[in-house]
N, C-alpha and C. Protein backbone atom coordinates (compact mmCIF):
# COMPACT_ATOMS: atom_id res chain seq x y z
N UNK A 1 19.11 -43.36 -7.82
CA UNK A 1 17.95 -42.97 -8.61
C UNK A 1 17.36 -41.71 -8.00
N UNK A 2 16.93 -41.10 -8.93
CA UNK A 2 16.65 -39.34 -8.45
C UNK A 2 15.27 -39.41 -8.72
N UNK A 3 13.87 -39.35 -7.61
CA UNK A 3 12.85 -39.22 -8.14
C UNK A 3 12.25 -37.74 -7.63
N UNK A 4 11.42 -37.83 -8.71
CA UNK A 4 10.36 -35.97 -8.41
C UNK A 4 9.70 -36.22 -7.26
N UNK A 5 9.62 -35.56 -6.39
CA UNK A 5 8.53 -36.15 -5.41
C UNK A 5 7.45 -34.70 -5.45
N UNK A 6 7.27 -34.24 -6.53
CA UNK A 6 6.69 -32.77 -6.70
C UNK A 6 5.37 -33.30 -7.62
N UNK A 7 4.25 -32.47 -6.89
CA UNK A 7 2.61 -32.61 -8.60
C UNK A 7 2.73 -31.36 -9.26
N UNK A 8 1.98 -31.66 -10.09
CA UNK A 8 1.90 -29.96 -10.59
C UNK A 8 0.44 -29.95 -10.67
N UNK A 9 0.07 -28.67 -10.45
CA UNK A 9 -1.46 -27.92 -10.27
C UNK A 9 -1.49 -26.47 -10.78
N UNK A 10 -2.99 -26.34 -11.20
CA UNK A 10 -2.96 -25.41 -12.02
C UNK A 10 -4.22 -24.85 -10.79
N UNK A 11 -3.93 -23.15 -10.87
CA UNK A 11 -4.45 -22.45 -10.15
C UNK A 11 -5.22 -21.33 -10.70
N UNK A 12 -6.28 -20.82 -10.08
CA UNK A 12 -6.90 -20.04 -11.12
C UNK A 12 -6.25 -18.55 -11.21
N UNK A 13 -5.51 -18.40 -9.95
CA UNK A 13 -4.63 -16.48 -10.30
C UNK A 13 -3.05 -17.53 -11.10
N UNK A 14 -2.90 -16.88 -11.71
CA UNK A 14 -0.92 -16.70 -12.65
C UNK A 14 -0.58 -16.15 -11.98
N UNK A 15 0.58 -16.61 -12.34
CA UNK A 15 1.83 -16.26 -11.76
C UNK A 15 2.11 -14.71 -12.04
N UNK A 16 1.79 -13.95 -11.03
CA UNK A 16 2.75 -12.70 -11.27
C UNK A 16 3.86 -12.10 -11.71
N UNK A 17 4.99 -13.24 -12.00
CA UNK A 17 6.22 -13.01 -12.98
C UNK A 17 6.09 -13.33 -14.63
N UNK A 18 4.95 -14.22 -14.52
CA UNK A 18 5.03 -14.79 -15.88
C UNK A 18 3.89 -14.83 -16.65
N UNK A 19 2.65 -15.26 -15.66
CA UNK A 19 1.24 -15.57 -15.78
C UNK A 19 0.61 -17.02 -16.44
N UNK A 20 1.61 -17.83 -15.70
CA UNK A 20 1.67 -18.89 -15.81
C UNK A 20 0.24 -19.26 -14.69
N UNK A 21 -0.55 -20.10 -15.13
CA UNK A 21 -1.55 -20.65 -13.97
C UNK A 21 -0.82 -22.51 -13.48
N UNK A 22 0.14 -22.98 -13.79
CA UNK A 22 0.64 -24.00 -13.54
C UNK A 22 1.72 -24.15 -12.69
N UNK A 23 1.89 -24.49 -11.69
CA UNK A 23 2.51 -24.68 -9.88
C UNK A 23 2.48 -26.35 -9.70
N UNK A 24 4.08 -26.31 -9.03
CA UNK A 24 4.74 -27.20 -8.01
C UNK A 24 4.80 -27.38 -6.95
N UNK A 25 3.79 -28.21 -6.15
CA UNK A 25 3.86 -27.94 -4.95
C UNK A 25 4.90 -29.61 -4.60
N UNK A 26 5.16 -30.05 -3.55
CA UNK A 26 5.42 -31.53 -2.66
C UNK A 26 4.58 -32.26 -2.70
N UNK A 27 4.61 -33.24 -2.96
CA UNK A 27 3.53 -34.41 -3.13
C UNK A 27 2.88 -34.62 -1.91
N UNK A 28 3.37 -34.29 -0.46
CA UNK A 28 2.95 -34.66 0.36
C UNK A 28 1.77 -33.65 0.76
N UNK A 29 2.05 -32.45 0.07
CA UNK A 29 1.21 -31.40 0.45
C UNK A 29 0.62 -31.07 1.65
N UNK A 30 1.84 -30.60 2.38
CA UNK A 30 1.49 -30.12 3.64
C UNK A 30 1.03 -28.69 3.45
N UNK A 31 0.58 -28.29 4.89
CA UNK A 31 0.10 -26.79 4.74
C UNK A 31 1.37 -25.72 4.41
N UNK A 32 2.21 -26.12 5.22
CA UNK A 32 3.52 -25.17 4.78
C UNK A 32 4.45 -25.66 3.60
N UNK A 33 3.84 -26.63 2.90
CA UNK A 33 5.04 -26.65 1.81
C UNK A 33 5.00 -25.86 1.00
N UNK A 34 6.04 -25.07 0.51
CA UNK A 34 6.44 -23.88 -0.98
C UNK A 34 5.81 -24.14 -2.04
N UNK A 35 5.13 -23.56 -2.47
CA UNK A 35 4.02 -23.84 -4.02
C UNK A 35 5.15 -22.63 -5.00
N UNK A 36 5.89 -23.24 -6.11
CA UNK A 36 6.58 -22.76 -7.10
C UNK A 36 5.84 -23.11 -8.62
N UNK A 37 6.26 -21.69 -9.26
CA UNK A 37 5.42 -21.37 -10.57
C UNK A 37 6.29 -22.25 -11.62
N UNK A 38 5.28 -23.50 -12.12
CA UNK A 38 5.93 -24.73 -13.26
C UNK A 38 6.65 -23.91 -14.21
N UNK A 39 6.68 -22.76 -14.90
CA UNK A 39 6.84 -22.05 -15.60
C UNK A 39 8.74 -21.12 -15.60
N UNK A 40 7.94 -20.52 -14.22
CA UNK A 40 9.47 -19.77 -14.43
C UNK A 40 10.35 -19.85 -13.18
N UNK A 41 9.89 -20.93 -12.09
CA UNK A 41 10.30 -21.12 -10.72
C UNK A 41 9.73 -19.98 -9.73
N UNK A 42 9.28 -18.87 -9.77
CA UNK A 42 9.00 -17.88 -9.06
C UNK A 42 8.55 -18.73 -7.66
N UNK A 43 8.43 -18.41 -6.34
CA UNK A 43 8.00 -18.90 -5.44
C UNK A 43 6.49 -18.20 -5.59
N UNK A 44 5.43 -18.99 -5.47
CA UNK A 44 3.75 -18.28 -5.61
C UNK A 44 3.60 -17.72 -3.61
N UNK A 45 4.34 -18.80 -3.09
CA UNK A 45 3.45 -19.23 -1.53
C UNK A 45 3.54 -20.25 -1.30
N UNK A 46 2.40 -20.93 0.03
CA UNK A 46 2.27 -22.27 0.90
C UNK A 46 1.46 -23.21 0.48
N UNK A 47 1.38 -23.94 0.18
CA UNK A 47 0.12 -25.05 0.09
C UNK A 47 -1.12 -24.99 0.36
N UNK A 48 -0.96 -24.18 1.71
CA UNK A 48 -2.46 -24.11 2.23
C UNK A 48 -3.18 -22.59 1.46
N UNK A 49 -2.38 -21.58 1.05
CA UNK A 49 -2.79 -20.81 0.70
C UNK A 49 -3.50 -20.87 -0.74
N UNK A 50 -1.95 -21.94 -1.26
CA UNK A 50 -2.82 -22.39 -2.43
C UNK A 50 -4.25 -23.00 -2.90
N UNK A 51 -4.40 -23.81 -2.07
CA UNK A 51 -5.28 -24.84 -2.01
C UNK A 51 -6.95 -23.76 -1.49
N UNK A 52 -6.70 -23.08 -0.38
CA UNK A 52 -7.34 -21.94 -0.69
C UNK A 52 -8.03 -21.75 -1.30
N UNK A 53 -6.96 -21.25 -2.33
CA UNK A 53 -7.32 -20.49 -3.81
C UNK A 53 -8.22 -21.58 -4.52
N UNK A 54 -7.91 -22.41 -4.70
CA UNK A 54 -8.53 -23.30 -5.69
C UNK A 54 -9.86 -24.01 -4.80
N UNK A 55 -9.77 -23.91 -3.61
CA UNK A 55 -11.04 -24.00 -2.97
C UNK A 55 -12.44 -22.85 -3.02
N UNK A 56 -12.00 -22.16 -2.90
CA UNK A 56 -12.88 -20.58 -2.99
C UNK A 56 -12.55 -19.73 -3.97
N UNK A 57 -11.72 -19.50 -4.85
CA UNK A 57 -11.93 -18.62 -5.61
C UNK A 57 -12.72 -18.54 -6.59
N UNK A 58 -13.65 -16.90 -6.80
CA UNK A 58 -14.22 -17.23 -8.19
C UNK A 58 -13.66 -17.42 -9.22
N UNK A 59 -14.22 -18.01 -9.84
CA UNK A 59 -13.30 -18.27 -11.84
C UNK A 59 -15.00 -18.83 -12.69
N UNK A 60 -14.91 -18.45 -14.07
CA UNK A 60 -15.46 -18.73 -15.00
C UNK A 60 -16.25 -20.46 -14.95
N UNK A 61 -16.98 -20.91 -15.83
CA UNK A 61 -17.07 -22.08 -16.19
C UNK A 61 -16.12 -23.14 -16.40
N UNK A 62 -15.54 -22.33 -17.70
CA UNK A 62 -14.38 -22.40 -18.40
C UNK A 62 -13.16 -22.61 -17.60
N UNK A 63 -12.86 -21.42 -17.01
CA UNK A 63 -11.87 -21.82 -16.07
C UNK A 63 -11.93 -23.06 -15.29
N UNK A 64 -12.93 -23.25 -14.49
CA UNK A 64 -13.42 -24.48 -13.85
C UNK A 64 -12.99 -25.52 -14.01
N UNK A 65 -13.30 -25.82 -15.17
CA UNK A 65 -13.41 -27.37 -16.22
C UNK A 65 -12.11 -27.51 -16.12
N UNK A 66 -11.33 -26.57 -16.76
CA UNK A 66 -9.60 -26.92 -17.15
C UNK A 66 -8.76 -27.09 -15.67
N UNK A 67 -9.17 -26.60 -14.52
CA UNK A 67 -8.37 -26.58 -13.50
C UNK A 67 -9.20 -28.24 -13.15
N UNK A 68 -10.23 -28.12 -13.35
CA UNK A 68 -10.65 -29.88 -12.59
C UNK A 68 -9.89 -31.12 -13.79
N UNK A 69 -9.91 -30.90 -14.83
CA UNK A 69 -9.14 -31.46 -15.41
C UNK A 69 -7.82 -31.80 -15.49
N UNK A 70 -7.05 -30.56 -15.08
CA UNK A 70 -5.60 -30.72 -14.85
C UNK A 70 -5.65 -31.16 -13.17
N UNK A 71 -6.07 -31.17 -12.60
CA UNK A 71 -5.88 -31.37 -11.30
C UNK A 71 -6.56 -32.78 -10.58
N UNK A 72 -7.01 -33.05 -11.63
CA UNK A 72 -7.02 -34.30 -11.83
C UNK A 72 -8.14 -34.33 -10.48
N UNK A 73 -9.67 -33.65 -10.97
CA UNK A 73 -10.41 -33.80 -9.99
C UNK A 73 -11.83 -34.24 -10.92
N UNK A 74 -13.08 -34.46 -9.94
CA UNK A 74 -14.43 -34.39 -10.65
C UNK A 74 -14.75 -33.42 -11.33
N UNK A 75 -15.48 -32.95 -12.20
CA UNK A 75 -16.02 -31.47 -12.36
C UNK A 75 -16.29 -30.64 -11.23
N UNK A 76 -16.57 -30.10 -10.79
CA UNK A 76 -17.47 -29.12 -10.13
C UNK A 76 -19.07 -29.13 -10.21
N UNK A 77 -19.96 -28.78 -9.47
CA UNK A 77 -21.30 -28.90 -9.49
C UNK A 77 -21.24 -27.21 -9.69
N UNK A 78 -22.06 -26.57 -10.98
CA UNK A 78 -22.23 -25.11 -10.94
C UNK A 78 -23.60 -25.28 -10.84
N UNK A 79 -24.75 -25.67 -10.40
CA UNK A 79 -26.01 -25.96 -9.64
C UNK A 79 -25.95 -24.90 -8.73
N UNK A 80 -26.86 -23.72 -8.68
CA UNK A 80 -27.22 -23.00 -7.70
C UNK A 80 -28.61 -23.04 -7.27
């Protein structure tokens, strides 16, 4: 039996080959595991860089919502 052991996550920069915002990282999600673009395989980077990104980067409202949704998180608090 062949299982995925891969999530997929959506990030707020695309993919530079494609502009895909949807990535494969290892389920185990270490800091060095390979984060690949769901889209067209491109390699994006590391886990940790990823995660990063989706920790600190700015993005929209909009943007927000759909990455906490696909990523299967709470909303975000936009409360300043």
């Amino acid at each position: 039996m062949n299982e995925d052991f891969s999530v997929e996550l959506r990030l707020p920069k695309g993919c530079p080959n494609c502009g895909s915002h949807k990535v494969t990282v290892s389920q185990a999600q270490k800091p060095d595991d390979r984060v690949f673009c769901s889209s067209c395989n491109t390699e994006i980077g590391d886990y940790q860089t990823a995660k990063q990104m989706l920790d600190e980067m700015p993005r929209s409202e909009n943007e927000q919502l759909i990455e906490d949704v696909v990523n299967n998180r709470k909303p975000s608090s936009t409360e300043e």
